[in-house]
Protein backbone atom coordinates (compact mmCIF):
# COMPACT_ATOMS: atom_id res chain seq x y z
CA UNK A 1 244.42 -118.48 -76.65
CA UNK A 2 246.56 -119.51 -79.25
CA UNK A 3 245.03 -117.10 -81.98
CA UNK A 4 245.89 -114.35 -79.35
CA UNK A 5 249.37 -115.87 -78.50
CA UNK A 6 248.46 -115.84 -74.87
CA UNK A 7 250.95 -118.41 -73.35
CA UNK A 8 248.79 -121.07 -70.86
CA UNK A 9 251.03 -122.07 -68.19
CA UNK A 10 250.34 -125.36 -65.96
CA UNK A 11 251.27 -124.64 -62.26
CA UNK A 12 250.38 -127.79 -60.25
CA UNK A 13 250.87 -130.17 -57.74
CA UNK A 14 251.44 -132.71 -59.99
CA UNK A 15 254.83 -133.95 -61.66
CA UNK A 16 256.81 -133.26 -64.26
CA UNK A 17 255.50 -137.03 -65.79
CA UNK A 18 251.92 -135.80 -65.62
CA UNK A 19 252.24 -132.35 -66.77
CA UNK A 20 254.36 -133.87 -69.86
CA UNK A 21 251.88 -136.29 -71.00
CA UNK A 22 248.99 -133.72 -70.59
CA UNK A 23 250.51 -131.02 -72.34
CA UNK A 24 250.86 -133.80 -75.06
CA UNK A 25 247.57 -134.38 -75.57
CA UNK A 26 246.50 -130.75 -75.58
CA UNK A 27 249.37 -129.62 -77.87
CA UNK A 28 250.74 -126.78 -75.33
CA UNK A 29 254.23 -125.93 -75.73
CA UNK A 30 254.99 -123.35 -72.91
CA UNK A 31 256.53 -123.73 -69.77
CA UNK A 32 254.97 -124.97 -66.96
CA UNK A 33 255.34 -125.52 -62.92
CA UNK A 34 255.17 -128.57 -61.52
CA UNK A 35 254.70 -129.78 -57.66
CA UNK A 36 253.30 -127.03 -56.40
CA UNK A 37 256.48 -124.58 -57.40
CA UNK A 38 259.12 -127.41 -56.68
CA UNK A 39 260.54 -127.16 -60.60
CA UNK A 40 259.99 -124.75 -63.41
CA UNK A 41 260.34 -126.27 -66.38
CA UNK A 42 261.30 -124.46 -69.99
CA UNK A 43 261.47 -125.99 -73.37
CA UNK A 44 264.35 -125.57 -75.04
CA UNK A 45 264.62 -122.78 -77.22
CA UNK A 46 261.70 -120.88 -75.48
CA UNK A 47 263.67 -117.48 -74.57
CA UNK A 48 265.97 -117.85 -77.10
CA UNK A 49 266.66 -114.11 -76.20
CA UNK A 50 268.89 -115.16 -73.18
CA UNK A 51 268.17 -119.07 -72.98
CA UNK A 52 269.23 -120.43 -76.27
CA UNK A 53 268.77 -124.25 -76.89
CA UNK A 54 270.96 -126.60 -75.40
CA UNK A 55 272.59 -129.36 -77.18
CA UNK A 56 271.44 -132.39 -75.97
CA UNK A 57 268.42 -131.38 -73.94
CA UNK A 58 264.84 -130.73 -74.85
CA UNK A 59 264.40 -128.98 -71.32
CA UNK A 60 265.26 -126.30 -69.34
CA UNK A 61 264.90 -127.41 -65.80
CA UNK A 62 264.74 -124.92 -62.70
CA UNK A 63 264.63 -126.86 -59.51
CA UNK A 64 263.71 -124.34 -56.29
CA UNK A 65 262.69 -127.48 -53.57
CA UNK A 66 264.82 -129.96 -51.92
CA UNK A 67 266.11 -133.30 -52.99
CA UNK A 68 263.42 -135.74 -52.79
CA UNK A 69 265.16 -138.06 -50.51
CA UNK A 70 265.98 -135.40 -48.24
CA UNK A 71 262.12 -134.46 -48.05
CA UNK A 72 261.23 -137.91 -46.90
CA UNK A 73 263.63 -138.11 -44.34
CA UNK A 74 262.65 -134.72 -43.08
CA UNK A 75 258.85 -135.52 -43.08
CA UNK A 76 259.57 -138.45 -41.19
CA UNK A 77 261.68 -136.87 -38.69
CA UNK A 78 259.29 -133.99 -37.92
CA UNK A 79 256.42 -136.47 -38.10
CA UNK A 80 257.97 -138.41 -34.77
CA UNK A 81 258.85 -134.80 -33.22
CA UNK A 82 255.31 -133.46 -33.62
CA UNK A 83 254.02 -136.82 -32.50
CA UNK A 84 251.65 -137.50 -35.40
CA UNK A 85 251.05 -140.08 -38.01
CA UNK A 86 252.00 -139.10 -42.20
CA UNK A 87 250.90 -141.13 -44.92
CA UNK A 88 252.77 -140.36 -47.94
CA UNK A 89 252.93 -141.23 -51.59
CA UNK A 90 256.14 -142.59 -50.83
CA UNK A 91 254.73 -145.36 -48.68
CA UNK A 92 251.97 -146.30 -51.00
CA UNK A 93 251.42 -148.48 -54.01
CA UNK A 94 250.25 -147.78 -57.18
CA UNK A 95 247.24 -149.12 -56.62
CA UNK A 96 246.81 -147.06 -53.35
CA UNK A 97 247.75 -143.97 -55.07
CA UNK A 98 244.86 -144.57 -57.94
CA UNK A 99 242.09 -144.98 -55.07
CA UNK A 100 242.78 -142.05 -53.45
CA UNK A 101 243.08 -140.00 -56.54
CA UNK A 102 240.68 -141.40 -58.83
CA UNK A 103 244.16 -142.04 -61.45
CA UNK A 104 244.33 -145.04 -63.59
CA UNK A 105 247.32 -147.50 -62.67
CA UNK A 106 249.17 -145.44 -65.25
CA UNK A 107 248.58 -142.24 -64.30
CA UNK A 108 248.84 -142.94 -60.30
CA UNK A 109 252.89 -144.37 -61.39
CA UNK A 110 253.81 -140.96 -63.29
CA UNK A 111 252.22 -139.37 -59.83
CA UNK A 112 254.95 -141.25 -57.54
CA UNK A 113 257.66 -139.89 -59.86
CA UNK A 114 258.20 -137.20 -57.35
CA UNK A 115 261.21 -134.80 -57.44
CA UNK A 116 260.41 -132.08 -55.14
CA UNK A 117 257.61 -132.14 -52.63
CA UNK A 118 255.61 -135.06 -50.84
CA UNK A 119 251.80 -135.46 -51.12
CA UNK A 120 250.90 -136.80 -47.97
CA UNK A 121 248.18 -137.33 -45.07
CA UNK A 122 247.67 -136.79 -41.73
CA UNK A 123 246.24 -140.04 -39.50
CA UNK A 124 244.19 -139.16 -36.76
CA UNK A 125 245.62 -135.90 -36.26
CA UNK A 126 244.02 -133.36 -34.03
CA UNK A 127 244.18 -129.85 -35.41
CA UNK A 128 246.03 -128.63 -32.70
CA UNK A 129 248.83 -131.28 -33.62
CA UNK A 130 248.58 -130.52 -36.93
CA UNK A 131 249.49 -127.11 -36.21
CA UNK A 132 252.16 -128.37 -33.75
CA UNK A 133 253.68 -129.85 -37.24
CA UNK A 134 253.44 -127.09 -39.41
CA UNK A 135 255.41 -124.84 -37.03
CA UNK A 136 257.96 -127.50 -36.83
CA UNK A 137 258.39 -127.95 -39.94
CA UNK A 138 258.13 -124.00 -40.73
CA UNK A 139 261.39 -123.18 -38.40
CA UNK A 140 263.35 -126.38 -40.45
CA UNK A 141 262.76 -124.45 -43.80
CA UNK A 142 260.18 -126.35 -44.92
CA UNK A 143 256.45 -125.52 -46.04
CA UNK A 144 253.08 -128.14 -45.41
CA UNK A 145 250.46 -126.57 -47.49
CA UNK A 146 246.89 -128.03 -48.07
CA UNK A 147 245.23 -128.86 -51.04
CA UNK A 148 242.27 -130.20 -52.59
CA UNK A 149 242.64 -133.63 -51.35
CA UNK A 150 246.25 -133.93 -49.48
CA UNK A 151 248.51 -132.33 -47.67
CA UNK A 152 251.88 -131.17 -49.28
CA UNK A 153 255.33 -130.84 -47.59
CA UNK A 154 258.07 -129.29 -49.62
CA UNK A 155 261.45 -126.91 -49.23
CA UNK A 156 260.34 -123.63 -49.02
CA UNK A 157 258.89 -123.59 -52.34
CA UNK A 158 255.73 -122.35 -53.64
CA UNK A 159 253.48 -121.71 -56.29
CA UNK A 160 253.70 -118.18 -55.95
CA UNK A 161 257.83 -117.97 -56.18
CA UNK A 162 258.00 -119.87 -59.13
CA UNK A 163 255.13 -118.16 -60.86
CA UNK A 164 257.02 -114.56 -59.83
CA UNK A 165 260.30 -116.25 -61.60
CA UNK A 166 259.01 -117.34 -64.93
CA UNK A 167 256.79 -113.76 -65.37
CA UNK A 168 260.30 -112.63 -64.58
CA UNK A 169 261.90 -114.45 -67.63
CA UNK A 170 258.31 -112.98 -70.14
CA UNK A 171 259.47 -109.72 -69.06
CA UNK A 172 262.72 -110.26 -70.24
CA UNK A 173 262.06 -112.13 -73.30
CA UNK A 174 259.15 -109.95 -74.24
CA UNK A 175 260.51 -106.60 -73.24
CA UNK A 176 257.08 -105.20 -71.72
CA UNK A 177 255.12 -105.35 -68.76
CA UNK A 178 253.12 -108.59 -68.24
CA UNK A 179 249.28 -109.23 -67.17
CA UNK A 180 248.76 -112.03 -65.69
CA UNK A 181 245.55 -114.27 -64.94
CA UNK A 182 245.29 -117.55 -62.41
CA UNK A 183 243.15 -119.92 -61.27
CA UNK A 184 243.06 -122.21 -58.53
CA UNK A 185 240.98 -123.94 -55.84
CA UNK A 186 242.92 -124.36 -52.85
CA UNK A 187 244.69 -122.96 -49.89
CA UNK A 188 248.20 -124.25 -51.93
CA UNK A 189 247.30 -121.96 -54.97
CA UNK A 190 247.12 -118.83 -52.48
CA UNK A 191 250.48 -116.99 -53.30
CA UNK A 192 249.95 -117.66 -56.93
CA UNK A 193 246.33 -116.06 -56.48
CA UNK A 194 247.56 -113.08 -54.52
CA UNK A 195 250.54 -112.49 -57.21
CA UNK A 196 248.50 -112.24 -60.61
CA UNK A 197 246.87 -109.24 -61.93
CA UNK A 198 243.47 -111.55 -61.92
CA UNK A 199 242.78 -114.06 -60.01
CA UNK A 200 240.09 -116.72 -59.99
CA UNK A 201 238.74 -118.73 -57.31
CA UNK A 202 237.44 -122.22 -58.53
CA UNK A 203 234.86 -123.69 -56.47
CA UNK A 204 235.13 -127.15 -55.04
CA UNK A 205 233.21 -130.22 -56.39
CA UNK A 206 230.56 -129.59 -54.14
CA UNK A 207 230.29 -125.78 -54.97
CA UNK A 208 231.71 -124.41 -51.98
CA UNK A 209 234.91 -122.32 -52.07
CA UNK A 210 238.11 -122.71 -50.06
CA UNK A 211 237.77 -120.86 -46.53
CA UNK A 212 242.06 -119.94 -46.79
CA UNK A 213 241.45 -117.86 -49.75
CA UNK A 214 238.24 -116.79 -49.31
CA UNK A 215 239.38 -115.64 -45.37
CA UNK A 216 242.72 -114.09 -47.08
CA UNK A 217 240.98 -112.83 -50.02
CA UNK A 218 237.47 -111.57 -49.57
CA UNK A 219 236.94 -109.55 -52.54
CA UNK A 220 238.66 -112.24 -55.23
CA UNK A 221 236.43 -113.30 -58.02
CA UNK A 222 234.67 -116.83 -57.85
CA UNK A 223 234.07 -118.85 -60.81
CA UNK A 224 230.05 -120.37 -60.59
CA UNK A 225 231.07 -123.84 -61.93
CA UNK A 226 233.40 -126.54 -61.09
CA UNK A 227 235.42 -128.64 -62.87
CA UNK A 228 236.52 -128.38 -66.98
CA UNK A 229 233.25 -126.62 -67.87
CA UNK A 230 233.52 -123.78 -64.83
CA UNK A 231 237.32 -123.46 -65.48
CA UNK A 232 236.55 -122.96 -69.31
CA UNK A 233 233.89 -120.90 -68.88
CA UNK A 234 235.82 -118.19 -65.96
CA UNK A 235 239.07 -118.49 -68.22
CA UNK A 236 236.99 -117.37 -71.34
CA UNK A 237 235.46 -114.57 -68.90
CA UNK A 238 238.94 -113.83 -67.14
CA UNK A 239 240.51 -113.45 -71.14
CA UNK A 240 237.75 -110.92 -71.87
CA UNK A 241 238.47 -108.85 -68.69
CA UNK A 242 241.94 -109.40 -69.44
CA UNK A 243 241.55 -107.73 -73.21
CA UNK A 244 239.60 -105.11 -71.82
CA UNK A 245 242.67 -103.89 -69.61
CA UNK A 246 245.16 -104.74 -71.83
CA UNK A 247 243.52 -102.07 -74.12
CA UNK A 248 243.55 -99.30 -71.89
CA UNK A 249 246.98 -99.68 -71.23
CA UNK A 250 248.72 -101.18 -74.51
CA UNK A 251 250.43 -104.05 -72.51
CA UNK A 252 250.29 -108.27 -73.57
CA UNK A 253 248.97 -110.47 -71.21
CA UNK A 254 250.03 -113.51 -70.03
CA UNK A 255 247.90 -116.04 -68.36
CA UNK A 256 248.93 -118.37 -65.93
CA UNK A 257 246.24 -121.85 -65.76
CA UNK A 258 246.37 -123.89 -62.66
């Protein structure tokens, strides 16, 4: 990707901590999206075309959710109105947070550095009350959107509006239309899947595929692996398909990494 300066762009449920201290270790210097569309983040200097570097900043930060606190007080409110019982990452401890993630101690504190959405769960929650919550919440403004392994209640925000802004700000920079390839693996990456020129559906651990997507997308194309290896192996796939199209109609391609 970097021979073929094809920007890799992390859009995740995780926070800005986590995203920071992965792209670290991997050496990526793009932009990314963190908690699940909450905040784009751009380094500075990036789009120097219309974004030049400020002075005493290394970031560019775009937040599109709520103020955390707010969040919390809102969960909580429509929690007791829908008559259910939330368990968020707010009311956990580190330690808590590394269980149910599989996160070392270190890696389940840069989780709880939340800014802009809540990963929570539901307690003995019928789906019918579950639903009963989601509309709530829906007519306040706010989204509850599944993933992998918890539920996530934000401002509005999503995957999919952020991803639209920053192709907004390649087109810009780079003057040309954009192609653009995702992958994801849950019900929360749906508007980012239906948005991209490509999209990928990762299959869960057990090799089964989300039933939102799949239900919302029938035709999308489904990696055969999970995990690094499958996500390797359909991005190298996704690239070639990518090249192929990008030939026939003389236009870069960016690709967008969940």
């Amino acid at each position: 990707m970097r021979r073929r300066a094809t920007p890799l762009i992390f859009c995740t449920s995780k926070t800005r901590a986590e995203v920071t201290a992965l792209r670290r270790k991997m050496g990526n210097t793009h932009p990314f999206i963190v908690e699940n569309g909450g905040a784009i983040v751009i380094p500075a200097g990036y789009f120097r075309s219309f974004a030049p570097a400020p002075a005493r900043s290394t970031n560019y930060t775009l937040i599109l959710g709520r103020p955390y606190d707010e969040l919390i007080r809102e969960l909580r409110e429509i929690a007791q109105r829908a008559a259910v019982d939330v368990y968020g990452f707010h009311q956990m401890s580190v330690e808590a947070v590394a269980r149910a993630t599989g996160l070392t101690l270190q890696e389940a504190r840069m989780a709880q550095q939340r800014e802009a959405a809540e990963p929570f769960i539901f307690r003995n929650a019928s789906p019918a009350k579950i639903r009963h919550f989601r509309r709530l919440a829906h007519t306040r403004g706010y989204s509850v959107q599944k993933g992998g392994r918890f539920w996530h209640f934000a401002g509005g925000h999503d995957k999919g509006l952020a991803l639209c802004a920053l192709i907004g700000f390649y087109r810009v920079a780079w003057g040309a239309r954009i192609r653009t390839i995702a992958l994801g693996d849950s019900g929360n990456d749906l508007l980012m899947l239906q948005l991209v020129d490509l999209a990928v559906l990762m299959p869960k651990p057990d090799g089964t595929y989300d039933r939102e997507v799949t239900t919302k997308m029938p035709t999308i194309a489904r990696a055969k692996q999970p995990g690094p290896a499958g996500w390797c192996h359909a991005l190298l796939q996704a690239l070639g398909a990518g090249a192929r199209v990008r030939q026939n109609r003389n236009a870069p391609t960016g690709t967008h990494g969940s």
